[in-house]
PDB file of N, CA and C in Angstrom:
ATOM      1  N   UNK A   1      31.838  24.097 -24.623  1.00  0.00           N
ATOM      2  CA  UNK A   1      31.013  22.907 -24.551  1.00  0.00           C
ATOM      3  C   UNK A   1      30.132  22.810 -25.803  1.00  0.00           C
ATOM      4  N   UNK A   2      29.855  21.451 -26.471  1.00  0.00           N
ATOM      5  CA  UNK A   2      29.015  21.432 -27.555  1.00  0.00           C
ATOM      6  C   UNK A   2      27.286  21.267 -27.177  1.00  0.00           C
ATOM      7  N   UNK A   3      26.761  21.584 -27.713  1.00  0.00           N
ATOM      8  CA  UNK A   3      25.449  21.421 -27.430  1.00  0.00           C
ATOM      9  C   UNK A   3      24.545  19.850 -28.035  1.00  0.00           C
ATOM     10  N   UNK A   4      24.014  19.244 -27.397  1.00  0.00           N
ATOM     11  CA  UNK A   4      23.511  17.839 -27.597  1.00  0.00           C
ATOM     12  C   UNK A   4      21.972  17.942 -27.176  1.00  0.00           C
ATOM     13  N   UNK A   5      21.097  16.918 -28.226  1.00  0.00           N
ATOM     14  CA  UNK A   5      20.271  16.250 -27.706  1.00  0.00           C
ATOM     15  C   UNK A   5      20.005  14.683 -27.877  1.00  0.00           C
ATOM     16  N   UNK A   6      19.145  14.773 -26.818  1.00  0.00           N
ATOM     17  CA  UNK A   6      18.949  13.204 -26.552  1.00  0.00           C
ATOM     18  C   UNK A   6      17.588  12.506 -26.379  1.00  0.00           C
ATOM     19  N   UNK A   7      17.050  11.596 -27.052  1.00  0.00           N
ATOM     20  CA  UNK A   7      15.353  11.392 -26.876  1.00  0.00           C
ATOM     21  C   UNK A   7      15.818   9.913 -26.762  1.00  0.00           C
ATOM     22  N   UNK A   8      15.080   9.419 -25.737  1.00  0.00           N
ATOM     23  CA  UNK A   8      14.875   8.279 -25.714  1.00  0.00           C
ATOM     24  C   UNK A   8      13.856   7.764 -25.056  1.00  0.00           C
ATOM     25  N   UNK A   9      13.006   6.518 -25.219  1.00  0.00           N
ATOM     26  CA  UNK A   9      11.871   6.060 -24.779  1.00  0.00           C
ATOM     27  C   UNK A   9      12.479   4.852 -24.286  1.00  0.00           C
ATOM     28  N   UNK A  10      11.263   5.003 -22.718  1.00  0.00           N
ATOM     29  CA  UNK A  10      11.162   3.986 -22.032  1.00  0.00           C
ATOM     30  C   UNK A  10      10.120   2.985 -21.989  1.00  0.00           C
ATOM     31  N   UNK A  11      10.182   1.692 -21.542  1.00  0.00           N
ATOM     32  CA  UNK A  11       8.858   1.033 -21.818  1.00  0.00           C
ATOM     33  C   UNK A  11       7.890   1.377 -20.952  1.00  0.00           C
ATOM     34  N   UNK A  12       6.492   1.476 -21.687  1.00  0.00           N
ATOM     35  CA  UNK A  12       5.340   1.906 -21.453  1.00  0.00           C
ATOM     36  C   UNK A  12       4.749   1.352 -19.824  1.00  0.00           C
ATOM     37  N   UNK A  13       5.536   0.296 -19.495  1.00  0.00           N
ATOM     38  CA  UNK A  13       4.462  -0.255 -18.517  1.00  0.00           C
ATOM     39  C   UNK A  13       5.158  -0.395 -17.168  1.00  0.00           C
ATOM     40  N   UNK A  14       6.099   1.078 -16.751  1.00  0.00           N
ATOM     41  CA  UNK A  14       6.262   1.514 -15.835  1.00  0.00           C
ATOM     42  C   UNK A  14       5.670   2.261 -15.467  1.00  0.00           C
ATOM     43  N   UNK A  15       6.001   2.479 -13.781  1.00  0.00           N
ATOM     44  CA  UNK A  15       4.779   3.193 -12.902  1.00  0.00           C
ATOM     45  C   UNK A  15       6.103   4.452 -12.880  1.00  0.00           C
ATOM     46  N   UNK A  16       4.955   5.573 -12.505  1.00  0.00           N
ATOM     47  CA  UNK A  16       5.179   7.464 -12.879  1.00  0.00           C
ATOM     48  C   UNK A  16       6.887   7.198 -11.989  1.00  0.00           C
ATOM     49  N   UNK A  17       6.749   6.723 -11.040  1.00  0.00           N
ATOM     50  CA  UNK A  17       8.054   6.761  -9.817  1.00  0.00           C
ATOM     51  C   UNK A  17       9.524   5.933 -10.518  1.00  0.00           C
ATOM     52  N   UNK A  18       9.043   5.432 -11.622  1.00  0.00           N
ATOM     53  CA  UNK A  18      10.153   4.890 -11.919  1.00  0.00           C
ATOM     54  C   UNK A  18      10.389   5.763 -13.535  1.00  0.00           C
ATOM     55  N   UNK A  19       9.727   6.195 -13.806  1.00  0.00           N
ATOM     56  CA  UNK A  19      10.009   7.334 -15.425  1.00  0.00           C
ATOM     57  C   UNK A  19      10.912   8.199 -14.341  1.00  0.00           C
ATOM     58  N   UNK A  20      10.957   8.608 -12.742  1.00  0.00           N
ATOM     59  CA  UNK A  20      11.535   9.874 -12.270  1.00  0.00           C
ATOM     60  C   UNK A  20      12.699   9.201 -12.681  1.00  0.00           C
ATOM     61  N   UNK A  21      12.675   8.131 -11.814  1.00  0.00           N
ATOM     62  CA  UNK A  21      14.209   7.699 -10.787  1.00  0.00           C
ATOM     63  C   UNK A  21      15.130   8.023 -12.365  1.00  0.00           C
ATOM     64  N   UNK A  22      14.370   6.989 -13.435  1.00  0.00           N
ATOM     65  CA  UNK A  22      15.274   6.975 -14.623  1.00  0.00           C
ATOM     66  C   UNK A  22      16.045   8.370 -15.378  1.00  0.00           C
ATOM     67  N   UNK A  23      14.784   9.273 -15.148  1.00  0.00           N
ATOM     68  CA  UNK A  23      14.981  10.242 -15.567  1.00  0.00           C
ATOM     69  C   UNK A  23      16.424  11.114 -15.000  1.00  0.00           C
ATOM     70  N   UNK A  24      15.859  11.028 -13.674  1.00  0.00           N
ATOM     71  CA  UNK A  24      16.979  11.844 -12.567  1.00  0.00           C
ATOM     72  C   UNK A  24      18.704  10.760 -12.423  1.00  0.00           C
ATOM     73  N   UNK A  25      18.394   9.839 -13.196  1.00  0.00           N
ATOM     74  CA  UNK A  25      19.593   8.521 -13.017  1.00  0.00           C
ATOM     75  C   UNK A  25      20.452   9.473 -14.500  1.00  0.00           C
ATOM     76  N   UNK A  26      19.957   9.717 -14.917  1.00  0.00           N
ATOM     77  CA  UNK A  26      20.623   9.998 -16.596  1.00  0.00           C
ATOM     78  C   UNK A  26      20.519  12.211 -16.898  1.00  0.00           C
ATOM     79  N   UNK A  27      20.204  12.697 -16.017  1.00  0.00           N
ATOM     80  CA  UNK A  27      20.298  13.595 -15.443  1.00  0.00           C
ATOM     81  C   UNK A  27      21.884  14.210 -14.960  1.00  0.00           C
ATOM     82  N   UNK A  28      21.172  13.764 -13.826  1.00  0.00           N
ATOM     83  CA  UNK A  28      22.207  13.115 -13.146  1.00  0.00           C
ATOM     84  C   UNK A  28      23.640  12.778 -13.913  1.00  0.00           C
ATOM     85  N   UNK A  29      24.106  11.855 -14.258  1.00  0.00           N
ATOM     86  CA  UNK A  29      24.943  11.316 -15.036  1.00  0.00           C
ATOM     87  C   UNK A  29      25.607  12.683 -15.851  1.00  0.00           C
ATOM     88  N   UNK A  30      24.359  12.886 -16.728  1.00  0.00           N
ATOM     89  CA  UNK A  30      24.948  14.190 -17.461  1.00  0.00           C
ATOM     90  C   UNK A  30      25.958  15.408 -16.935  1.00  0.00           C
ATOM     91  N   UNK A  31      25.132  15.567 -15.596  1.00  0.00           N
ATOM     92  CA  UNK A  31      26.248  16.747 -14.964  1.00  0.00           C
ATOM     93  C   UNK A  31      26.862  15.910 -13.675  1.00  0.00           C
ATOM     94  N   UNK A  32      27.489  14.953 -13.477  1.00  0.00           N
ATOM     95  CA  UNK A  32      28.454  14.144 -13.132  1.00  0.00           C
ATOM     96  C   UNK A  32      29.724  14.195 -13.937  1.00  0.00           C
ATOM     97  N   UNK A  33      29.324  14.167 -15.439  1.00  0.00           N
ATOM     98  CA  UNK A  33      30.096  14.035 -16.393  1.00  0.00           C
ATOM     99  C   UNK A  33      31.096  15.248 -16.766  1.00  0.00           C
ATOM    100  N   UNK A  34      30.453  16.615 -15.907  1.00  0.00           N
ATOM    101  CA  UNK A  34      31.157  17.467 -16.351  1.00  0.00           C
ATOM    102  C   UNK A  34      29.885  18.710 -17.692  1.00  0.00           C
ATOM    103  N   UNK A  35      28.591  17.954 -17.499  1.00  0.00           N
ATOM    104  CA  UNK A  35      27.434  18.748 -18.806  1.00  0.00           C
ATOM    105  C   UNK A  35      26.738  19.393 -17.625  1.00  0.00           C
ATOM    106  N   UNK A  36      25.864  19.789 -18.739  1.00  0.00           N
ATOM    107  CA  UNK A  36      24.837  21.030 -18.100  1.00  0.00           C
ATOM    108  C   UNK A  36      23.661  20.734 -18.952  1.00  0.00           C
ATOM    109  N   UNK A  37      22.144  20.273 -18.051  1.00  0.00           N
ATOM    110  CA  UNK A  37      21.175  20.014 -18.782  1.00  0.00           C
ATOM    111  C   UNK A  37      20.717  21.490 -18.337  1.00  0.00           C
ATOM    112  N   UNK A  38      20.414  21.657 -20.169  1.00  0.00           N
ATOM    113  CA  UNK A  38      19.639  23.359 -20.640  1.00  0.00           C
ATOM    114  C   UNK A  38      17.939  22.990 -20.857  1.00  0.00           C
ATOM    115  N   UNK A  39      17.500  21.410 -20.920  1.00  0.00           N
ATOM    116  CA  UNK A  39      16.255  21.294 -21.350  1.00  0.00           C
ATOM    117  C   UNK A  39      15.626  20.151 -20.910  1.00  0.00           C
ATOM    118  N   UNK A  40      14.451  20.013 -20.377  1.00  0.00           N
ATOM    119  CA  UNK A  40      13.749  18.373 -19.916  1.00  0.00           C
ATOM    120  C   UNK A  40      12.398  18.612 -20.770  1.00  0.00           C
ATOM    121  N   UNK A  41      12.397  17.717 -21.276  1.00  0.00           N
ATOM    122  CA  UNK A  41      10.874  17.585 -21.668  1.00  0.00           C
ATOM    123  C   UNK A  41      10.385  15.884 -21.821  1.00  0.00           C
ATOM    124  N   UNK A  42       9.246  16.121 -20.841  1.00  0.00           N
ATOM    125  CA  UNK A  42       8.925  14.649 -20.628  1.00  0.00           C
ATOM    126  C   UNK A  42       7.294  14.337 -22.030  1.00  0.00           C
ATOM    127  N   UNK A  43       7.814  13.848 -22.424  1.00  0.00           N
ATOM    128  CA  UNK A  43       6.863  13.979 -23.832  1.00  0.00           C
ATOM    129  C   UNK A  43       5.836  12.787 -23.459  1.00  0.00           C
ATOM    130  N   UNK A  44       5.543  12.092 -22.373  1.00  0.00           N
ATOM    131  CA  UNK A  44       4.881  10.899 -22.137  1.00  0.00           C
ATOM    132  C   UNK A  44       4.800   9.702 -23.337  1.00  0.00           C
ATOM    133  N   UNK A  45       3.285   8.785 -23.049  1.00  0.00           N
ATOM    134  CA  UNK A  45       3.192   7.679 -23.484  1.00  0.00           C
ATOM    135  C   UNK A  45       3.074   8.350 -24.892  1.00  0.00           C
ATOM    136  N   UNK A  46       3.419   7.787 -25.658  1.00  0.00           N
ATOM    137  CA  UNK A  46       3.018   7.686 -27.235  1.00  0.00           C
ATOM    138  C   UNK A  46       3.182   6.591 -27.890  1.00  0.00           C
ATOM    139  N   UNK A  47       2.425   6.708 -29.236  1.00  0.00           N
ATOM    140  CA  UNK A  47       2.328   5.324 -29.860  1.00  0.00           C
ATOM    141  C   UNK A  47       3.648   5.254 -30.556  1.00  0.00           C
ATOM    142  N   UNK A  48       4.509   4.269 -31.139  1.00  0.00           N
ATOM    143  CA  UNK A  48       5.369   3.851 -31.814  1.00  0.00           C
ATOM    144  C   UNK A  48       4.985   3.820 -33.097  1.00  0.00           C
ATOM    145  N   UNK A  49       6.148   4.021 -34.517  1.00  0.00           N
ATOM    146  CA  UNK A  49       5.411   3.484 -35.776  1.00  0.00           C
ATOM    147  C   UNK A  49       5.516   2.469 -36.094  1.00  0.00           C
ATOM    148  N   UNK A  50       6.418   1.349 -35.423  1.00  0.00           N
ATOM    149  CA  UNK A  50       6.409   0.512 -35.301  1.00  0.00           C
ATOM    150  C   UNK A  50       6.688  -0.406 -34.187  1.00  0.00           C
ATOM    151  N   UNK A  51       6.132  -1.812 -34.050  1.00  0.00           N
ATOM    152  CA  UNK A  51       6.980  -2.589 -33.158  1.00  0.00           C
ATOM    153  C   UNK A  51       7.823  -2.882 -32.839  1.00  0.00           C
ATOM    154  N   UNK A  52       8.605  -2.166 -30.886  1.00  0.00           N
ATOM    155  CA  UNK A  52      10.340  -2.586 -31.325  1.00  0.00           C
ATOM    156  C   UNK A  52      10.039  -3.661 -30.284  1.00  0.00           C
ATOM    157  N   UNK A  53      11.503  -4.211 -30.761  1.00  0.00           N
ATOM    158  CA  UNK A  53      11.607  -5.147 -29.794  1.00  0.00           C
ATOM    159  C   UNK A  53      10.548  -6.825 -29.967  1.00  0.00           C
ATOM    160  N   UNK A  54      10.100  -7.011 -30.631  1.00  0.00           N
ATOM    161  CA  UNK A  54       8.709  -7.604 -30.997  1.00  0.00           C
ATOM    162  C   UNK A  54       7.486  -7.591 -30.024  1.00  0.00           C
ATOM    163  N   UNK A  55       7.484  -6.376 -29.191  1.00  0.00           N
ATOM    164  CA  UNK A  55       7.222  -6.443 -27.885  1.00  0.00           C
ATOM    165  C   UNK A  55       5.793  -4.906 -27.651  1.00  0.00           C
ATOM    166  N   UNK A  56       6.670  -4.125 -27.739  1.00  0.00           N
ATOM    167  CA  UNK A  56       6.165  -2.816 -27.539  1.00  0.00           C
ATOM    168  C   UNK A  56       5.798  -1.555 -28.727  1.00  0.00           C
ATOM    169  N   UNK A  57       4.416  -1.508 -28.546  1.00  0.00           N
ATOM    170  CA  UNK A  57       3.616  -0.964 -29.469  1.00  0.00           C
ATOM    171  C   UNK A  57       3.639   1.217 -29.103  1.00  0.00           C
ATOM    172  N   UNK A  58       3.506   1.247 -28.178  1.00  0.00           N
ATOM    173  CA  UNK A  58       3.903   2.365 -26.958  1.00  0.00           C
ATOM    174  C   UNK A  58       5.273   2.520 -26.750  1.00  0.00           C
ATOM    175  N   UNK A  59       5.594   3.836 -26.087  1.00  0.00           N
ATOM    176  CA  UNK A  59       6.450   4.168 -25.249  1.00  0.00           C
ATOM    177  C   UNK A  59       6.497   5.560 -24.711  1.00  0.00           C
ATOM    178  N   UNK A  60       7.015   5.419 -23.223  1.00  0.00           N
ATOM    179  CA  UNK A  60       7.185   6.817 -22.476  1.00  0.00           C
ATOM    180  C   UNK A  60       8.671   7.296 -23.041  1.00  0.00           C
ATOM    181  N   UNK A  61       8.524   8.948 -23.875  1.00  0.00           N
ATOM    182  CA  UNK A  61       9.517   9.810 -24.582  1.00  0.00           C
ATOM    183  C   UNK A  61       9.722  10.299 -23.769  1.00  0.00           C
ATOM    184  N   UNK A  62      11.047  10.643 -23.835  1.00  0.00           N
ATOM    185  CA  UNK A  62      11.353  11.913 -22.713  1.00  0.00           C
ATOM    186  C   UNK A  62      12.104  12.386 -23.512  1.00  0.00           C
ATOM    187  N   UNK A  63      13.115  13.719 -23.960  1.00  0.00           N
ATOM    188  CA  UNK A  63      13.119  14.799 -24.246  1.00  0.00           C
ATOM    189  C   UNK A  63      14.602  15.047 -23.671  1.00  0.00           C
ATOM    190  N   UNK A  64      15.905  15.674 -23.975  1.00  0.00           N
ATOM    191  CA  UNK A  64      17.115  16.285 -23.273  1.00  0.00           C
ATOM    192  C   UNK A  64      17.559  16.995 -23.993  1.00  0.00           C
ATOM    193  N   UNK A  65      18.308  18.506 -23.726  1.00  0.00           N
ATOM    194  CA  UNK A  65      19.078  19.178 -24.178  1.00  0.00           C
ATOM    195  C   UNK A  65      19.995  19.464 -23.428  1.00  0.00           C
ATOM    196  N   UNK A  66      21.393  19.095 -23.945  1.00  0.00           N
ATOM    197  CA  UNK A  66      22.195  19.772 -22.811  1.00  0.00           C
ATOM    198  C   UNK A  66      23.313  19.875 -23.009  1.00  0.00           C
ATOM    199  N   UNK A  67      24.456  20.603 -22.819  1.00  0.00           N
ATOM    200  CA  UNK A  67      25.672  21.112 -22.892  1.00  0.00           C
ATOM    201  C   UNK A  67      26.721  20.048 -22.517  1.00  0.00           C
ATOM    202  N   UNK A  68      27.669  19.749 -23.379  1.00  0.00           N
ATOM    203  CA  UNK A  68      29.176  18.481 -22.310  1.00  0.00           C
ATOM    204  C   UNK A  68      29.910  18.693 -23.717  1.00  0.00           C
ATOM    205  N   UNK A  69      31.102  17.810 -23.400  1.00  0.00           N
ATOM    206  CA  UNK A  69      31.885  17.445 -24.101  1.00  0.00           C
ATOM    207  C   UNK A  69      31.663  16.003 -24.601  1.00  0.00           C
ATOM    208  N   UNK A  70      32.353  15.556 -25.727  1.00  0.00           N
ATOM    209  CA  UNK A  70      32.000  14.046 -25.859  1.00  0.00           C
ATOM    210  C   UNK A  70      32.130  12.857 -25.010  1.00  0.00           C
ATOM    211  N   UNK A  71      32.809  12.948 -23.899  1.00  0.00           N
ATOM    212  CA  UNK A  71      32.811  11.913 -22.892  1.00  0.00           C
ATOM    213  C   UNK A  71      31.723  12.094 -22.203  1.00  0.00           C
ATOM    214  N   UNK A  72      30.657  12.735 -22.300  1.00  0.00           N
ATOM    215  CA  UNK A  72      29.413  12.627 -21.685  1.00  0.00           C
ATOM    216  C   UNK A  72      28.469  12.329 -22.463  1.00  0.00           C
ATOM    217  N   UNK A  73      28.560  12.194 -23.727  1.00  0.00           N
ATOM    218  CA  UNK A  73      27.999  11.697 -24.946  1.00  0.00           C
ATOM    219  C   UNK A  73      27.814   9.778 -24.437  1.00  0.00           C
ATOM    220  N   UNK A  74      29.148   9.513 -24.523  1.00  0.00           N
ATOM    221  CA  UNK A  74      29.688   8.455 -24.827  1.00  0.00           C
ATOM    222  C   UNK A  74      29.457   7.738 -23.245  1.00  0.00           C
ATOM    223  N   UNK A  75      29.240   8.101 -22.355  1.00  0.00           N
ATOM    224  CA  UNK A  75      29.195   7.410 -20.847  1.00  0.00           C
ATOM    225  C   UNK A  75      27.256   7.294 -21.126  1.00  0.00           C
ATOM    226  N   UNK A  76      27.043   8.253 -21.571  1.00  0.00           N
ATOM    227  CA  UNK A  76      25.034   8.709 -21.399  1.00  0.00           C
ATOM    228  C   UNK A  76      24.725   7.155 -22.196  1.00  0.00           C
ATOM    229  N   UNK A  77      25.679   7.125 -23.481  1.00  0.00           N
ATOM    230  CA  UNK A  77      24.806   5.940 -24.656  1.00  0.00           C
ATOM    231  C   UNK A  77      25.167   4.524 -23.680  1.00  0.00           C
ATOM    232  N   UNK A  78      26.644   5.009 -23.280  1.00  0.00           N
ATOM    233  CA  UNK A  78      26.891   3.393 -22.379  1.00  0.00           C
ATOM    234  C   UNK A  78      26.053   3.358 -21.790  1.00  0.00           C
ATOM    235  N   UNK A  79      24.996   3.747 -20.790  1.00  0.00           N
ATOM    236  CA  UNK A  79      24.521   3.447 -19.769  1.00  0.00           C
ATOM    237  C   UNK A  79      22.883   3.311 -20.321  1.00  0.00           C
ATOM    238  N   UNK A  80      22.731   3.944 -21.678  1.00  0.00           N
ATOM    239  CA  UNK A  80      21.255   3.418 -22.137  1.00  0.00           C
ATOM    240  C   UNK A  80      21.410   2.304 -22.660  1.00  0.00           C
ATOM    241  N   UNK A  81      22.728   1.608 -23.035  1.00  0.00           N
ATOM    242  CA  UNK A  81      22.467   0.175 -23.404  1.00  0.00           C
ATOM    243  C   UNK A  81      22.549  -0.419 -22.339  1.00  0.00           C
ATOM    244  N   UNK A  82      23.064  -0.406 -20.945  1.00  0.00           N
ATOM    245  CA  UNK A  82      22.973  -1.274 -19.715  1.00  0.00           C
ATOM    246  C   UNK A  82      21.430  -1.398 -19.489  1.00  0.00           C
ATOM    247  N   UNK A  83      20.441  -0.359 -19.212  1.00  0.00           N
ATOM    248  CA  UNK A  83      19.444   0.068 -18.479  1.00  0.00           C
ATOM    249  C   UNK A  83      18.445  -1.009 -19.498  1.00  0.00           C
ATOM    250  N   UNK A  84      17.842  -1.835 -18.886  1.00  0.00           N
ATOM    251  CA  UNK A  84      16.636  -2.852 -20.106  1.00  0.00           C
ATOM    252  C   UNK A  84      15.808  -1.931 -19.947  1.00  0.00           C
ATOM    253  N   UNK A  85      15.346  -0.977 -19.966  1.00  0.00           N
ATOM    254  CA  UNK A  85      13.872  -0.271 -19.542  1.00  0.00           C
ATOM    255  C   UNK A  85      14.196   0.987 -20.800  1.00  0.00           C
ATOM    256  N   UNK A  86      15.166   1.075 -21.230  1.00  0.00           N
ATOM    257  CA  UNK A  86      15.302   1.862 -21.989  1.00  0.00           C
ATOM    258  C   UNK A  86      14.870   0.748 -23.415  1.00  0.00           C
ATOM    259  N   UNK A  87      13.761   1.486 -24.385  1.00  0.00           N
ATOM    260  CA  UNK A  87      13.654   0.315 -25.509  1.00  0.00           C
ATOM    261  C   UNK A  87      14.354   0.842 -26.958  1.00  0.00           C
ATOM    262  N   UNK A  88      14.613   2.103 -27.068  1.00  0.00           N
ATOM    263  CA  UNK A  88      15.108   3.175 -28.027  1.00  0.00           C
ATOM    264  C   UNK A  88      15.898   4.605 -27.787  1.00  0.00           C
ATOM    265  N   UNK A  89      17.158   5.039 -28.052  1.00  0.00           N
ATOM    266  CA  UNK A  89      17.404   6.404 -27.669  1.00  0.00           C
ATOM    267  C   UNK A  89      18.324   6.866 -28.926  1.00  0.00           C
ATOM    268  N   UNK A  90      18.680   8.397 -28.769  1.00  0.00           N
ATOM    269  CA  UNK A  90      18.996   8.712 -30.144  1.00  0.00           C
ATOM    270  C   UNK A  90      19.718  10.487 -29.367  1.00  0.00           C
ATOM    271  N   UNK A  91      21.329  10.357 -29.855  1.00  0.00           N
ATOM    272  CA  UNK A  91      21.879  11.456 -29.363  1.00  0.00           C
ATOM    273  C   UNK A  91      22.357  12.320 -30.550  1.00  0.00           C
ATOM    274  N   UNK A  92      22.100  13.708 -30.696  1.00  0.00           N
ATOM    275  CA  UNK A  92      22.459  14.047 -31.968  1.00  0.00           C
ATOM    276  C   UNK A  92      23.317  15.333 -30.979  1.00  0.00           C
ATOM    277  N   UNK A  93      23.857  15.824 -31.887  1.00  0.00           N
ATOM    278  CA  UNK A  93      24.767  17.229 -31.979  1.00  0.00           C
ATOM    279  C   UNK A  93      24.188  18.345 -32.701  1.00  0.00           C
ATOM    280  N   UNK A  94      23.735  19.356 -32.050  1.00  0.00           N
ATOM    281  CA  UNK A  94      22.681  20.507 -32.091  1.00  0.00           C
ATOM    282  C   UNK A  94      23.504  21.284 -33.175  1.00  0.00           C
ATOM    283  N   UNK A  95      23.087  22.080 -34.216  1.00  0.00           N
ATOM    284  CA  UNK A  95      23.605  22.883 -35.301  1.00  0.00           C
ATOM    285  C   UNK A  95      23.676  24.065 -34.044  1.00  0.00           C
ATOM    286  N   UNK A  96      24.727  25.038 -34.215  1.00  0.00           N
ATOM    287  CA  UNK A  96      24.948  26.353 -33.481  1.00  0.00           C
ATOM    288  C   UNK A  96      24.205  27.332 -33.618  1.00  0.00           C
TER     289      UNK A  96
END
């Protein structure tokens, strides 16, 4: 299995119960897929360096490390472009 991470921010002006659900929705997903999350880190609200979206100045980071093959890569990004609550995410491939 290759090793991956994944950061992506959600918009700021959800309530704590819905950072879970999202969280545990894409979790989830990961070891559905056949991965293994090795890392959570919920990095909270932070400021942006810029405005995305022309909208949002903030955002709630959250943090993933975790073990799959590339079809769990590729199902994780599909489903952060479905999700509107997602405003930014970013999957890289971990050096060994």
């Amino acid at each position: 299995m290759i090793k991956y991470e994944t950061m992506f921010i959600l918009k700021p002006d959800l309530e704590e119960d819905a950072y879970t659900a999202l969280i545990e929705r894409f979790t989830g997903l990961i070891e559905a897929e056949g991965g293994e999350v090795t890392n959570l880190e919920r990095m909270g609200k932070r400021k942006l360096a810029y405005e995305v979206k022309k909208k949002y100045r903030e955002g709630y980071y959250v943090l993933i490390n975790f073990k799959g093959e590339p079809n769990v890569t590729a199902e994780l990004e599909r489903n952060f472009r479905i999700v509107d609550d997602v405003i930014r995410y970013l999957i890289v491939k971990e050096e060994e």
